[in-house]
PDB file of N, CA and C in Angstrom:
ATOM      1  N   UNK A   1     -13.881  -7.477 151.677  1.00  0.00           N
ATOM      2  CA  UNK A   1     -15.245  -7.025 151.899  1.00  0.00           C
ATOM      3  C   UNK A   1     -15.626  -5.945 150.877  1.00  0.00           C
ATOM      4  N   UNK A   2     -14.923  -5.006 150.507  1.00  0.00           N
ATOM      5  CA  UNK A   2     -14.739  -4.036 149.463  1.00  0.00           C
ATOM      6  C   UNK A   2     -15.301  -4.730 148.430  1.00  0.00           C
ATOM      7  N   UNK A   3     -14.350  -5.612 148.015  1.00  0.00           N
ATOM      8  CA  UNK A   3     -14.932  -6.278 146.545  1.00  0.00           C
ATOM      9  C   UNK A   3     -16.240  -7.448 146.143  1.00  0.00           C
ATOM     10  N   UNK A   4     -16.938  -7.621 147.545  1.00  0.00           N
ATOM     11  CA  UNK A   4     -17.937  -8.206 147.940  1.00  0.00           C
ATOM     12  C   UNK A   4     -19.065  -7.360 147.747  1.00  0.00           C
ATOM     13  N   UNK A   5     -18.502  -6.057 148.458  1.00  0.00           N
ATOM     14  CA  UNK A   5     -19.746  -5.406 148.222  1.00  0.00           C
ATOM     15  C   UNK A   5     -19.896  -4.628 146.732  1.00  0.00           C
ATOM     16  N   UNK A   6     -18.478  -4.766 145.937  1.00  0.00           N
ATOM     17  CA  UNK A   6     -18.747  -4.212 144.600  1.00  0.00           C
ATOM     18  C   UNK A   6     -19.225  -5.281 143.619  1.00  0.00           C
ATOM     19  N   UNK A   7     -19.411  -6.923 143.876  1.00  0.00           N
ATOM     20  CA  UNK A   7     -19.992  -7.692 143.211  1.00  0.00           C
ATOM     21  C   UNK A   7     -21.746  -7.726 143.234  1.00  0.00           C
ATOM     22  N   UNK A   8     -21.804  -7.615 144.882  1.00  0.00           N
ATOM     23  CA  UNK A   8     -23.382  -7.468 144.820  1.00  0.00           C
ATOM     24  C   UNK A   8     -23.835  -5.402 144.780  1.00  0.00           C
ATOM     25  N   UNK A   9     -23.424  -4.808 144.385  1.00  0.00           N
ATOM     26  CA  UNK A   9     -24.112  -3.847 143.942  1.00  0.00           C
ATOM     27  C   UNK A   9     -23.907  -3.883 142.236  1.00  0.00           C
ATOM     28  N   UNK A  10     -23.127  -4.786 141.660  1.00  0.00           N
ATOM     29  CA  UNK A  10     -22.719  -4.733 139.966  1.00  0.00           C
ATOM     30  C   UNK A  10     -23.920  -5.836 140.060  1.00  0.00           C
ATOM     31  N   UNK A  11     -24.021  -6.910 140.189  1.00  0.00           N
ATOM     32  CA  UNK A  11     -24.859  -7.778 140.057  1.00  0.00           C
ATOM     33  C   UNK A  11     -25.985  -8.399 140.318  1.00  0.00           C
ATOM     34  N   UNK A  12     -26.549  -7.298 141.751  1.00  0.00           N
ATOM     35  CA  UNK A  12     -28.326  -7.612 142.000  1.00  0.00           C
ATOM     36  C   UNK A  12     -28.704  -6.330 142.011  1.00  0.00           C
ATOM     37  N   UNK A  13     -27.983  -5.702 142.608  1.00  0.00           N
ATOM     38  CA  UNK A  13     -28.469  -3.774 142.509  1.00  0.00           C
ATOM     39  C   UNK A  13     -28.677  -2.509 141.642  1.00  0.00           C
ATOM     40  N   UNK A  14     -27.168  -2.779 140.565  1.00  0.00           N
ATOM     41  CA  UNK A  14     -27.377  -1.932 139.878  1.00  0.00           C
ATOM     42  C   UNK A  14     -28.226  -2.312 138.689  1.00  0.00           C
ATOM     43  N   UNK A  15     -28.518  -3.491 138.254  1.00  0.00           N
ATOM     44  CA  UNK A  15     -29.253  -4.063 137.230  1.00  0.00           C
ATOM     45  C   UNK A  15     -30.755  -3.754 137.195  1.00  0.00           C
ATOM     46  N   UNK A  16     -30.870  -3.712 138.693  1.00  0.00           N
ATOM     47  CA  UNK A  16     -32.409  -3.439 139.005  1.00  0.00           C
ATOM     48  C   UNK A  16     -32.324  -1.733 138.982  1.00  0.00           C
ATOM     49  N   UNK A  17     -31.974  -1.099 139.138  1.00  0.00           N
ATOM     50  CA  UNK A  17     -31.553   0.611 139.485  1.00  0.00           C
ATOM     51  C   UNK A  17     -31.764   0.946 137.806  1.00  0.00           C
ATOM     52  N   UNK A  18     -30.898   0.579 137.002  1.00  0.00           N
ATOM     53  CA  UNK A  18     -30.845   0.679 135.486  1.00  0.00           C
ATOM     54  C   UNK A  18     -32.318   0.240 134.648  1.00  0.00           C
ATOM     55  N   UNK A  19     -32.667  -0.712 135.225  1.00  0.00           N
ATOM     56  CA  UNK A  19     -34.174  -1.164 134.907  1.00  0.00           C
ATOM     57  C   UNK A  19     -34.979  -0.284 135.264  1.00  0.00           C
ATOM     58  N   UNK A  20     -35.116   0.260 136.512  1.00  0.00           N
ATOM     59  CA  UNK A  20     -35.951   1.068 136.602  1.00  0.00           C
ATOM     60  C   UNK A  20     -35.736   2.743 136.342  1.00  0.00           C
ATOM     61  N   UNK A  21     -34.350   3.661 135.884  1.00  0.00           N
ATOM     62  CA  UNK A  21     -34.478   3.945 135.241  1.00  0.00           C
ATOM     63  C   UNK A  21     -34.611   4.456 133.765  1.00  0.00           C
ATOM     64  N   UNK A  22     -34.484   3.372 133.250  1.00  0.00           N
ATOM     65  CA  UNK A  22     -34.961   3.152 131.774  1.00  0.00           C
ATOM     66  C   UNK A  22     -35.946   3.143 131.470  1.00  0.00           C
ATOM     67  N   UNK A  23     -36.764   2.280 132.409  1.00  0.00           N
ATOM     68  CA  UNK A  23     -38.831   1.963 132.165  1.00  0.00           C
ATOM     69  C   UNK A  23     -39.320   3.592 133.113  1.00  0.00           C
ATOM     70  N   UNK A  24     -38.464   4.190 134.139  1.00  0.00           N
ATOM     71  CA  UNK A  24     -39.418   5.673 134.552  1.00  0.00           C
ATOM     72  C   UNK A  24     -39.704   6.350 133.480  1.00  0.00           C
ATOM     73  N   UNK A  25     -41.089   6.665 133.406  1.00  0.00           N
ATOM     74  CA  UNK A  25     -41.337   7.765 132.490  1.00  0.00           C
ATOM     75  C   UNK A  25     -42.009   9.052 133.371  1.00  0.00           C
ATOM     76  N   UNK A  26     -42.177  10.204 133.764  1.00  0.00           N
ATOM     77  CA  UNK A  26     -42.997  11.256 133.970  1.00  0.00           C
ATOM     78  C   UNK A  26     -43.901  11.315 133.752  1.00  0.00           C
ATOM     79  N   UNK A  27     -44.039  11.511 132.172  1.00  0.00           N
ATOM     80  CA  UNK A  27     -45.346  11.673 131.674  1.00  0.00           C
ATOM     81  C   UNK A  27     -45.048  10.661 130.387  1.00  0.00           C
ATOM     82  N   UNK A  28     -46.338  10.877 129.226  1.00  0.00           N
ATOM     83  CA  UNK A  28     -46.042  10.372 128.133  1.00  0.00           C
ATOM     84  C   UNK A  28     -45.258  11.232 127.095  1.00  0.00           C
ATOM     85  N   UNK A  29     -45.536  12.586 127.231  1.00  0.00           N
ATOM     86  CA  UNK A  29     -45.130  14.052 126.389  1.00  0.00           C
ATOM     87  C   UNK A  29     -43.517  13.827 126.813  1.00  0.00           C
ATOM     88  N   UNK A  30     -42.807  13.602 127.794  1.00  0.00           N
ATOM     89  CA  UNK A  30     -41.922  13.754 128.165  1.00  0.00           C
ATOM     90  C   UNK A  30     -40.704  12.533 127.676  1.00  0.00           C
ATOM     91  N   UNK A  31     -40.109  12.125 127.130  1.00  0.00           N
ATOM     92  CA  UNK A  31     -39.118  11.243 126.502  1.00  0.00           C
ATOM     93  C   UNK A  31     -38.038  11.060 127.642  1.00  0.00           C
ATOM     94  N   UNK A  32     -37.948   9.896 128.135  1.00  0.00           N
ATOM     95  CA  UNK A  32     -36.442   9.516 128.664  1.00  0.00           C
ATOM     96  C   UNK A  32     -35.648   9.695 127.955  1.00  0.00           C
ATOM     97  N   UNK A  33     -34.350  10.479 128.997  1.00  0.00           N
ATOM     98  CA  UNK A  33     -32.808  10.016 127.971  1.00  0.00           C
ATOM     99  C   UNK A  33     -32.323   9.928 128.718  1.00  0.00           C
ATOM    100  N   UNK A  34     -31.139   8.460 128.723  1.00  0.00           N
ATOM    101  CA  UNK A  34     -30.279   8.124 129.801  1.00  0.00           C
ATOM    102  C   UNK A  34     -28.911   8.883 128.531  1.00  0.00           C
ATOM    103  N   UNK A  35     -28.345   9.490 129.739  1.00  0.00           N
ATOM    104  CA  UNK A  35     -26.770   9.614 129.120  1.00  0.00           C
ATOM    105  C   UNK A  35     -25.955   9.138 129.517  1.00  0.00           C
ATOM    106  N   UNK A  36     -24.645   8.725 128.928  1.00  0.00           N
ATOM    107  CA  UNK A  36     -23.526   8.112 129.267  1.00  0.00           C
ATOM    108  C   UNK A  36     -22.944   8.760 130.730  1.00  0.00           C
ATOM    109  N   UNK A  37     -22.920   9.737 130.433  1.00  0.00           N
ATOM    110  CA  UNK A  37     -22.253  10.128 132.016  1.00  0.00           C
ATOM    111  C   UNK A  37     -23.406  10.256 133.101  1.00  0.00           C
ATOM    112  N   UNK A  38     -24.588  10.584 132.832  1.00  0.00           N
ATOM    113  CA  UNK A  38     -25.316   9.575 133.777  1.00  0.00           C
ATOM    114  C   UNK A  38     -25.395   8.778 134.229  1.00  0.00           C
ATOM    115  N   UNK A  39     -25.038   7.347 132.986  1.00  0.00           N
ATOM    116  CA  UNK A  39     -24.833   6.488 133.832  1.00  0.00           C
ATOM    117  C   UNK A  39     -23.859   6.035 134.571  1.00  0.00           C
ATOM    118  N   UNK A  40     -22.844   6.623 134.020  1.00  0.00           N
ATOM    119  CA  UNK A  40     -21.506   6.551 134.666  1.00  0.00           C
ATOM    120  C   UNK A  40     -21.400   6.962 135.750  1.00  0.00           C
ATOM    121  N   UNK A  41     -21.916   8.073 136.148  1.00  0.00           N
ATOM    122  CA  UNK A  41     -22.077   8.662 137.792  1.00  0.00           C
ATOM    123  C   UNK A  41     -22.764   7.973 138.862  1.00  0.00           C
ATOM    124  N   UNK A  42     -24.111   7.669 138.087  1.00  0.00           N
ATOM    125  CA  UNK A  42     -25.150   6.322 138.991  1.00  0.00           C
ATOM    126  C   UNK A  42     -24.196   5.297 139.302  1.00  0.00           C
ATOM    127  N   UNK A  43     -23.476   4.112 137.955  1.00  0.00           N
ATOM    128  CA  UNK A  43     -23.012   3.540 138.197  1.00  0.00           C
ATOM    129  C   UNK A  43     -21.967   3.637 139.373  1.00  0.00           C
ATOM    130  N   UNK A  44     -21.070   4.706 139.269  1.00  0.00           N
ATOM    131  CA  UNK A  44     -19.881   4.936 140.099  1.00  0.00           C
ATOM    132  C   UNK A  44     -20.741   4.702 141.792  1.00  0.00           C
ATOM    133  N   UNK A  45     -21.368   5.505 141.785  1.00  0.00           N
ATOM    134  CA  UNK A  45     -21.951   6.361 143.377  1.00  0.00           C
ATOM    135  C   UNK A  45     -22.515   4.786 143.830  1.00  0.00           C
ATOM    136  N   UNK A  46     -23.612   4.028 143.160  1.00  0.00           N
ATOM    137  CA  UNK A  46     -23.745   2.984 143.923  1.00  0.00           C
ATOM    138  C   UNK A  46     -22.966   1.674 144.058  1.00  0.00           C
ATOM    139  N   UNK A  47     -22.300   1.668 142.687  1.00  0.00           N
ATOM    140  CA  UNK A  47     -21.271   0.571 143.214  1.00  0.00           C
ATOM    141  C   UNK A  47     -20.281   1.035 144.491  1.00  0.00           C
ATOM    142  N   UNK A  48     -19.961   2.247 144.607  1.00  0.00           N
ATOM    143  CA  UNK A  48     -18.630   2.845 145.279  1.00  0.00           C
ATOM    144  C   UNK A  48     -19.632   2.549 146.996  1.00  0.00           C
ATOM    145  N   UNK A  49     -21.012   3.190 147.098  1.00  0.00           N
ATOM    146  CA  UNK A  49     -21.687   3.206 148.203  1.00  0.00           C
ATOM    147  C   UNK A  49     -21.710   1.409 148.661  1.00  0.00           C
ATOM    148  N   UNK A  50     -22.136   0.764 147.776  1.00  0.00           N
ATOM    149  CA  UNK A  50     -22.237  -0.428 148.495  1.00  0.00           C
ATOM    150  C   UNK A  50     -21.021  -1.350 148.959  1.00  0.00           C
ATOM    151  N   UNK A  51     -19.899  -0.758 148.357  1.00  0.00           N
ATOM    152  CA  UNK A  51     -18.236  -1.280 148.461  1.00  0.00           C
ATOM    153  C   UNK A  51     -18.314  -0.832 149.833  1.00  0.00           C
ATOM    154  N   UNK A  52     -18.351   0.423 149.966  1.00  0.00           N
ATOM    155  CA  UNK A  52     -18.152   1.073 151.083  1.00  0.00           C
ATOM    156  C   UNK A  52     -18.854   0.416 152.672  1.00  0.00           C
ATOM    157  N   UNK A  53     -20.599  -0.079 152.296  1.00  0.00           N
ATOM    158  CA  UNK A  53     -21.050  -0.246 153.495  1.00  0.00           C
ATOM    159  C   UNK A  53     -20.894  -1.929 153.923  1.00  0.00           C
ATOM    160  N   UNK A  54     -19.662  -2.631 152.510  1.00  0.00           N
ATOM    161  CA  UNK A  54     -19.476  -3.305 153.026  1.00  0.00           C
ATOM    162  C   UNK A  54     -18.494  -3.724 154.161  1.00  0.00           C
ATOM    163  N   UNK A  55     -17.615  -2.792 154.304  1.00  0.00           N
ATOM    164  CA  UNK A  55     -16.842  -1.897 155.142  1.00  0.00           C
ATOM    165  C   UNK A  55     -16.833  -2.642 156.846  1.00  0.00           C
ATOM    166  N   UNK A  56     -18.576  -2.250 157.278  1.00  0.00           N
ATOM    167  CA  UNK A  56     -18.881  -2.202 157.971  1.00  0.00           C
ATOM    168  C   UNK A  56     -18.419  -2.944 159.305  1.00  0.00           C
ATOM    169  N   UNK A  57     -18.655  -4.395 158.666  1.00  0.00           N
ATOM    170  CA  UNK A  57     -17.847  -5.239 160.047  1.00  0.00           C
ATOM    171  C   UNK A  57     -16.368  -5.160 160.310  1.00  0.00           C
ATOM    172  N   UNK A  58     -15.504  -4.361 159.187  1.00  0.00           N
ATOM    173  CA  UNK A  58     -14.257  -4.166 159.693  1.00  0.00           C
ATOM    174  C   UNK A  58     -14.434  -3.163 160.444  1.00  0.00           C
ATOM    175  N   UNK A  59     -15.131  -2.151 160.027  1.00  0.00           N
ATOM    176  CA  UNK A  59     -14.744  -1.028 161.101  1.00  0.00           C
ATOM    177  C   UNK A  59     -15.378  -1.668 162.399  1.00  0.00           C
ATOM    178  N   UNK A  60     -16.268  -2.330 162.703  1.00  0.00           N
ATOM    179  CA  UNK A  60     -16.629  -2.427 164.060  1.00  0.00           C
ATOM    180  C   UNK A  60     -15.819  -3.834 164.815  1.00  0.00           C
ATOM    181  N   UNK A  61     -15.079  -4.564 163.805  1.00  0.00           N
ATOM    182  CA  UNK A  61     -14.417  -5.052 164.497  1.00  0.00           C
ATOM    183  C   UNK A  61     -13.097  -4.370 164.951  1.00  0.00           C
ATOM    184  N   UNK A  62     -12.418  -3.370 164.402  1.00  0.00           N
ATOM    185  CA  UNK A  62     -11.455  -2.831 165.019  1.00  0.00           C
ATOM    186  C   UNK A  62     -12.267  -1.714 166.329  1.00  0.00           C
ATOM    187  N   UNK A  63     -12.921  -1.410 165.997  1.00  0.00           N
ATOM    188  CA  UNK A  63     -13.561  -0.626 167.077  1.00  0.00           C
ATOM    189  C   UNK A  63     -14.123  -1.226 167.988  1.00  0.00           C
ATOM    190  N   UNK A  64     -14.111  -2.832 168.488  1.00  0.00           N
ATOM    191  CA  UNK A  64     -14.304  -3.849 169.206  1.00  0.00           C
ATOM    192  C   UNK A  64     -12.615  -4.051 169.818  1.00  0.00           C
ATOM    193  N   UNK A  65     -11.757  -4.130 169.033  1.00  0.00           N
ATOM    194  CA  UNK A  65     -10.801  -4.523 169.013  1.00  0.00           C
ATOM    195  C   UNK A  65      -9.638  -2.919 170.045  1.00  0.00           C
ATOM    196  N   UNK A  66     -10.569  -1.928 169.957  1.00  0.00           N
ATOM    197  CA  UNK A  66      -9.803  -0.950 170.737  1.00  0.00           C
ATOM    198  C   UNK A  66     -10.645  -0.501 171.743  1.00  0.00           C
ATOM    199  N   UNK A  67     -12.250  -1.300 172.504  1.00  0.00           N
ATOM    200  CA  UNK A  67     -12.614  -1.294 173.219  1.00  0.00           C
ATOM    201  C   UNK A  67     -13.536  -0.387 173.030  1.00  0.00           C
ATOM    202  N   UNK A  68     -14.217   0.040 171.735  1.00  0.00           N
ATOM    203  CA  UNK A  68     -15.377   1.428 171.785  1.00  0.00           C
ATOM    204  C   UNK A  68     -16.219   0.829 171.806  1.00  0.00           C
ATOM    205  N   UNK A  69     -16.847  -0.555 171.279  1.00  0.00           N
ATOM    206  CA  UNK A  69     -17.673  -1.192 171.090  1.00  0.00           C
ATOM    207  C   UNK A  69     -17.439  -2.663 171.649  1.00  0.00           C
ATOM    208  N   UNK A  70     -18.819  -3.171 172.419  1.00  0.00           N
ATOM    209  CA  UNK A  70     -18.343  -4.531 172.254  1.00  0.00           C
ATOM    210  C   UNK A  70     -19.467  -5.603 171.821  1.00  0.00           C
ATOM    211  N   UNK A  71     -19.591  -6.799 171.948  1.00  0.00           N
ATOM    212  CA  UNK A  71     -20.674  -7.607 171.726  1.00  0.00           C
ATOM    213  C   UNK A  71     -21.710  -7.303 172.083  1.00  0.00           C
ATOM    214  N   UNK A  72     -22.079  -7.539 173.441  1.00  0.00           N
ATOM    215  CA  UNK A  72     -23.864  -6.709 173.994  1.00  0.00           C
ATOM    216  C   UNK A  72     -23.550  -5.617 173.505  1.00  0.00           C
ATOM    217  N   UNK A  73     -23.141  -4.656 173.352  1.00  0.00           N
ATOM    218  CA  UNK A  73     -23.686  -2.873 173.034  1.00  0.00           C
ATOM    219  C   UNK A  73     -24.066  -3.066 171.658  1.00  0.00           C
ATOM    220  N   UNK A  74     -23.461  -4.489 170.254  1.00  0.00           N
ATOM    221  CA  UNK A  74     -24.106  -4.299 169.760  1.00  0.00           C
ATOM    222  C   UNK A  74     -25.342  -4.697 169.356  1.00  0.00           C
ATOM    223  N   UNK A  75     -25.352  -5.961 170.339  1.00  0.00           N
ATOM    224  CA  UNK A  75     -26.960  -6.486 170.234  1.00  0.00           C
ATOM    225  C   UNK A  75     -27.761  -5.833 170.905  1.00  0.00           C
ATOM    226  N   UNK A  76     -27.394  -5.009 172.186  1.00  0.00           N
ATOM    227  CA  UNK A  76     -28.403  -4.054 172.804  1.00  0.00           C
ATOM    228  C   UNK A  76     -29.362  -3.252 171.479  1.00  0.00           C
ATOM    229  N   UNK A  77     -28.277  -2.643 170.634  1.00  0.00           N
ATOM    230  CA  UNK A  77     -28.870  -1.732 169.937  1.00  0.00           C
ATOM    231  C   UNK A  77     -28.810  -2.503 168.436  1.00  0.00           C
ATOM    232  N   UNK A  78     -29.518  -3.675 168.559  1.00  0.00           N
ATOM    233  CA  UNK A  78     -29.930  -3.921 167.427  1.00  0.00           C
ATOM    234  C   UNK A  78     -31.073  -3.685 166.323  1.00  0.00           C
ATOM    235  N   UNK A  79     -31.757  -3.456 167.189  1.00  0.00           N
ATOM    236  CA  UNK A  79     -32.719  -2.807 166.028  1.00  0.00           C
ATOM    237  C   UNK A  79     -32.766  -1.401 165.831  1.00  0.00           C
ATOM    238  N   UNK A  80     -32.087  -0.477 166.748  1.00  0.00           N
ATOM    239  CA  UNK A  80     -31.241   1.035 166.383  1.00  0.00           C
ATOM    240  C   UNK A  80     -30.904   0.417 164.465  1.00  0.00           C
ATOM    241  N   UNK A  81     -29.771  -0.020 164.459  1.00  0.00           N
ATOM    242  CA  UNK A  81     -28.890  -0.965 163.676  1.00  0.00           C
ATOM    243  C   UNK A  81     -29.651  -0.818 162.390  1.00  0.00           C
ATOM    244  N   UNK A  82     -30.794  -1.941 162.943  1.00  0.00           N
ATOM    245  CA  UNK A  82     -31.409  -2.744 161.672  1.00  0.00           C
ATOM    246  C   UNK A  82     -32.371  -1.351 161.123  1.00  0.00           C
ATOM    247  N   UNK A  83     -32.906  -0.259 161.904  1.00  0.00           N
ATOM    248  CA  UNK A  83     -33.486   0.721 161.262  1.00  0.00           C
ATOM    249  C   UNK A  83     -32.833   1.889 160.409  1.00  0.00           C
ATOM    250  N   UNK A  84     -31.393   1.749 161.280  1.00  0.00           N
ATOM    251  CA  UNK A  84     -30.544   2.608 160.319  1.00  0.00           C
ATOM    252  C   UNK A  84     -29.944   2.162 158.715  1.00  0.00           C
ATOM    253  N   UNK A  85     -30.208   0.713 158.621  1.00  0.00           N
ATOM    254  CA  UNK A  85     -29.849  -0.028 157.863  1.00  0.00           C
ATOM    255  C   UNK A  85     -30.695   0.377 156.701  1.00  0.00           C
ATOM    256  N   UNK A  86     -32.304   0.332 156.756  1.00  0.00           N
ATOM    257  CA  UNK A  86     -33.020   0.126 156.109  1.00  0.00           C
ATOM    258  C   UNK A  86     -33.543   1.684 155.478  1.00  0.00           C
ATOM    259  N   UNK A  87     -32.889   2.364 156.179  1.00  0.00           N
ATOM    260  CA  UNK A  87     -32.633   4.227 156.094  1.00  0.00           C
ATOM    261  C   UNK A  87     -31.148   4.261 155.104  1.00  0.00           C
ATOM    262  N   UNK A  88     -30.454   3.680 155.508  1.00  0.00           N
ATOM    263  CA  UNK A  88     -29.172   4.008 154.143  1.00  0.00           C
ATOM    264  C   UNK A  88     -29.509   2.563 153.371  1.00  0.00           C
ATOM    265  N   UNK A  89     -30.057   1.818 153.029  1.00  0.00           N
ATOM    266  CA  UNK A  89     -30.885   1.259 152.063  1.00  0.00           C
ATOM    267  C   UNK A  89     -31.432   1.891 150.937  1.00  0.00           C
ATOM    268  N   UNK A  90     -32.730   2.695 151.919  1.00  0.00           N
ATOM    269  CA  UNK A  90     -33.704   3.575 150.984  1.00  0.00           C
ATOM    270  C   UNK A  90     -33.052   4.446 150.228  1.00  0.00           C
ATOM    271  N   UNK A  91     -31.586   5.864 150.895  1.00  0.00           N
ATOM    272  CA  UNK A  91     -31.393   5.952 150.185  1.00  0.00           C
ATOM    273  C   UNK A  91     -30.006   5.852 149.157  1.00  0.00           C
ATOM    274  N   UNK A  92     -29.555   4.580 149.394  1.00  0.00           N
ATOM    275  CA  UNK A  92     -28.547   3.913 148.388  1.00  0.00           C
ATOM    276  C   UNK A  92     -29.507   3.514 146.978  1.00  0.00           C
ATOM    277  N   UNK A  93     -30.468   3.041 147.206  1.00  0.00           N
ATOM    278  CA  UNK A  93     -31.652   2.493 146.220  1.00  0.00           C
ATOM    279  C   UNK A  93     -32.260   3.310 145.739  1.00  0.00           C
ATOM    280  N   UNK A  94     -32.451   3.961 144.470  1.00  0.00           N
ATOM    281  CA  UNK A  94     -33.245   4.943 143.883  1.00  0.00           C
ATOM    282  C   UNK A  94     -35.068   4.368 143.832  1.00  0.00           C
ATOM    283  N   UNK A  95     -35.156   3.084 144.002  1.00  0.00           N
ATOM    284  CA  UNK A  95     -36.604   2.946 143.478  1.00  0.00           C
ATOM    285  C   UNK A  95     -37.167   2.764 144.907  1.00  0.00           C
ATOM    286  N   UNK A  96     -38.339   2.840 144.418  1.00  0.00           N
ATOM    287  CA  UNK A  96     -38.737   2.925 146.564  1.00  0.00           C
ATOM    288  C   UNK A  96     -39.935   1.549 146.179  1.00  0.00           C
ATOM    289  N   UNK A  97     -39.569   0.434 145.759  1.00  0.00           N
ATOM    290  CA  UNK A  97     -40.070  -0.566 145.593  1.00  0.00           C
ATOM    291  C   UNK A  97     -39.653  -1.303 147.105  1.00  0.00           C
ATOM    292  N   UNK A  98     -40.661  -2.331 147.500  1.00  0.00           N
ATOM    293  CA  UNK A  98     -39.915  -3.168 148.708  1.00  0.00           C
ATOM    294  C   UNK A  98     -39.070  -3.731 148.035  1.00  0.00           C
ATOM    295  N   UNK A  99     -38.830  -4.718 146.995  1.00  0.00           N
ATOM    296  CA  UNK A  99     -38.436  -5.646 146.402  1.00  0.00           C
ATOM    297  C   UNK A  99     -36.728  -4.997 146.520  1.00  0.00           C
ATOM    298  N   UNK A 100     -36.600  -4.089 146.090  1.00  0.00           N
ATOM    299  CA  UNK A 100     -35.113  -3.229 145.838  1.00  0.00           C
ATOM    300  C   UNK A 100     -34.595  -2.975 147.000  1.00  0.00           C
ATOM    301  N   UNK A 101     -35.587  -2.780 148.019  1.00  0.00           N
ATOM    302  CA  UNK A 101     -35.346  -2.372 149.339  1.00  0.00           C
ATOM    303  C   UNK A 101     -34.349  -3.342 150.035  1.00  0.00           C
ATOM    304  N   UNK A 102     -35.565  -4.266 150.496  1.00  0.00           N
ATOM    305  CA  UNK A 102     -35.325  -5.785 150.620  1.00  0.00           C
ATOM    306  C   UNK A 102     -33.824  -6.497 150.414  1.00  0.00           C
ATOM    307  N   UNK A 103     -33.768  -5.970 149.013  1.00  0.00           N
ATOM    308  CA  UNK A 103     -32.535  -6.851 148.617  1.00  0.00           C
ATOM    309  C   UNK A 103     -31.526  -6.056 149.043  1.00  0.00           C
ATOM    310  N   UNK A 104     -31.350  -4.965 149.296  1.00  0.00           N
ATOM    311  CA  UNK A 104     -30.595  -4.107 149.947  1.00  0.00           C
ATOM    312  C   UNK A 104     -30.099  -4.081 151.259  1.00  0.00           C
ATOM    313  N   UNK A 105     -31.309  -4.271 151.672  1.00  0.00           N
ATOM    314  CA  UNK A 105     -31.229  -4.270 153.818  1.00  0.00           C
ATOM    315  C   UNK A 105     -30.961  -5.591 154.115  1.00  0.00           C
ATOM    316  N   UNK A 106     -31.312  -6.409 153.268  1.00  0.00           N
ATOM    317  CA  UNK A 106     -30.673  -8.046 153.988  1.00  0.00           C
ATOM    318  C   UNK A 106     -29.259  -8.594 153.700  1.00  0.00           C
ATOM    319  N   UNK A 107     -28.497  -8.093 152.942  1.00  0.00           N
ATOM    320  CA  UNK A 107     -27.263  -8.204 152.994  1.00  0.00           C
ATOM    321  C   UNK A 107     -26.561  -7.578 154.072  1.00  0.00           C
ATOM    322  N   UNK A 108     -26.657  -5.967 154.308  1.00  0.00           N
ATOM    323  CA  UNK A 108     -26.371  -5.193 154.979  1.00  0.00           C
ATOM    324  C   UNK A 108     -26.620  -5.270 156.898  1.00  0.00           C
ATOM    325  N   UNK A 109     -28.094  -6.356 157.066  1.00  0.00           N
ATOM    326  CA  UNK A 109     -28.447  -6.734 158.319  1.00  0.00           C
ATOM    327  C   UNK A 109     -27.712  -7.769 158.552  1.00  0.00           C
ATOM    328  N   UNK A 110     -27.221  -8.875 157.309  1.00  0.00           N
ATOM    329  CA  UNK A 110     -26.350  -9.752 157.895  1.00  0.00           C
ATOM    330  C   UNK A 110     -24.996  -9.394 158.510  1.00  0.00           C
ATOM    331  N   UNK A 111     -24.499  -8.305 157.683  1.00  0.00           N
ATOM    332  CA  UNK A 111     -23.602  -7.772 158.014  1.00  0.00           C
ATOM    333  C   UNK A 111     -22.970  -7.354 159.103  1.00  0.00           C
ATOM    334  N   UNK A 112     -24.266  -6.732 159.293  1.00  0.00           N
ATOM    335  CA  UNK A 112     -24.337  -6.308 160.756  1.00  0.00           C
ATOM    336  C   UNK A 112     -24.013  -7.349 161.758  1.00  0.00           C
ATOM    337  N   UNK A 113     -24.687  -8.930 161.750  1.00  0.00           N
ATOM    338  CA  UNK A 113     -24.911  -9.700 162.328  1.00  0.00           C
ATOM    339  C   UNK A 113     -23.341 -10.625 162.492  1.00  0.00           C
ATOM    340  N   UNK A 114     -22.814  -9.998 161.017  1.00  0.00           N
ATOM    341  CA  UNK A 114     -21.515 -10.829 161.083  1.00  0.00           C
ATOM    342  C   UNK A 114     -20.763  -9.900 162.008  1.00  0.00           C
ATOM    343  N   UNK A 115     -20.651  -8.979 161.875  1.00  0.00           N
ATOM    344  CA  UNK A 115     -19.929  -7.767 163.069  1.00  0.00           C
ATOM    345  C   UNK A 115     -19.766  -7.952 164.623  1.00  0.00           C
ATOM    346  N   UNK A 116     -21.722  -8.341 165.061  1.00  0.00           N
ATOM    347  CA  UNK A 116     -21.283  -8.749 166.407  1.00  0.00           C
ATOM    348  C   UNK A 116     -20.792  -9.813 166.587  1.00  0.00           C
ATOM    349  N   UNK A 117     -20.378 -11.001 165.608  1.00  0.00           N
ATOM    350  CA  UNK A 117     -19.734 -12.423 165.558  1.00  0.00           C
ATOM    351  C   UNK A 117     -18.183 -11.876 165.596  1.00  0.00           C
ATOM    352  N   UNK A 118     -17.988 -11.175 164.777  1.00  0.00           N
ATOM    353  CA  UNK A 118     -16.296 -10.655 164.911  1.00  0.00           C
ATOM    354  C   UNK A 118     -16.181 -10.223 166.406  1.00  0.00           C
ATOM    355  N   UNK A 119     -16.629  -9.471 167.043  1.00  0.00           N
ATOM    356  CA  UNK A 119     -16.704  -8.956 168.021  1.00  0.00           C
ATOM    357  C   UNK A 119     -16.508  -9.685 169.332  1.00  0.00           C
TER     358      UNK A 119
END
């Protein structure tokens, strides 16, 4: 799951993240400069964040699996879930476009969805 979630943040996320900031400008007086360890840090933090929240259905299947959680508690609070989702979405995603959003929270809602299936 780790390396699932480091394929889709290398390959739909960070491409779009890098796009947009390359094309941000401030003003016109003002010149972008991306630096190497800029990007290296961006790069790191969101590939490492989205590895991470792919995480997710393991931890709740072991936490199913030692009785903290179970199937209904997590469909009870599914849209708890799906709003918190779309809250560490916004800010895993630097651009506050839907489009970036979007592609963010629907991996992460399936996720979710695969969780109460483990469960």
């Amino acid at each position: 799951m780790l390396y699932l979630g480091v394929l889709v943040g290398y390959f739909l996320v960070f491409p779009m993240t890098l796009q947009f900031l390359a094309n941000y400008q401030l003003s016109d007086s003002i010149q972008n400069q991306l630096s190497l360890s800029s990007y290296i840090d961006n790069f790191t933090e969101l590939i490492g964040a989205m590895g991470i929240t792919f995480e997710i259905p393991l931890l709740l299947w072991l936490l199913g699996l030692f009785g903290v959680v179970n199937k209904d508690m997590l469909k009870k609070y599914r849209r708890h879930a799906f709003l918190a989702v779309v809250i560490l979405a916004a800010v895993i995603t630097p651009t506050g476009d839907p489009f970036t959003l979007t592609l963010v929270s629907l991996p992460l809602c399936l996720l979710y969805e695969l969780s109460i299936r483990l469960c």
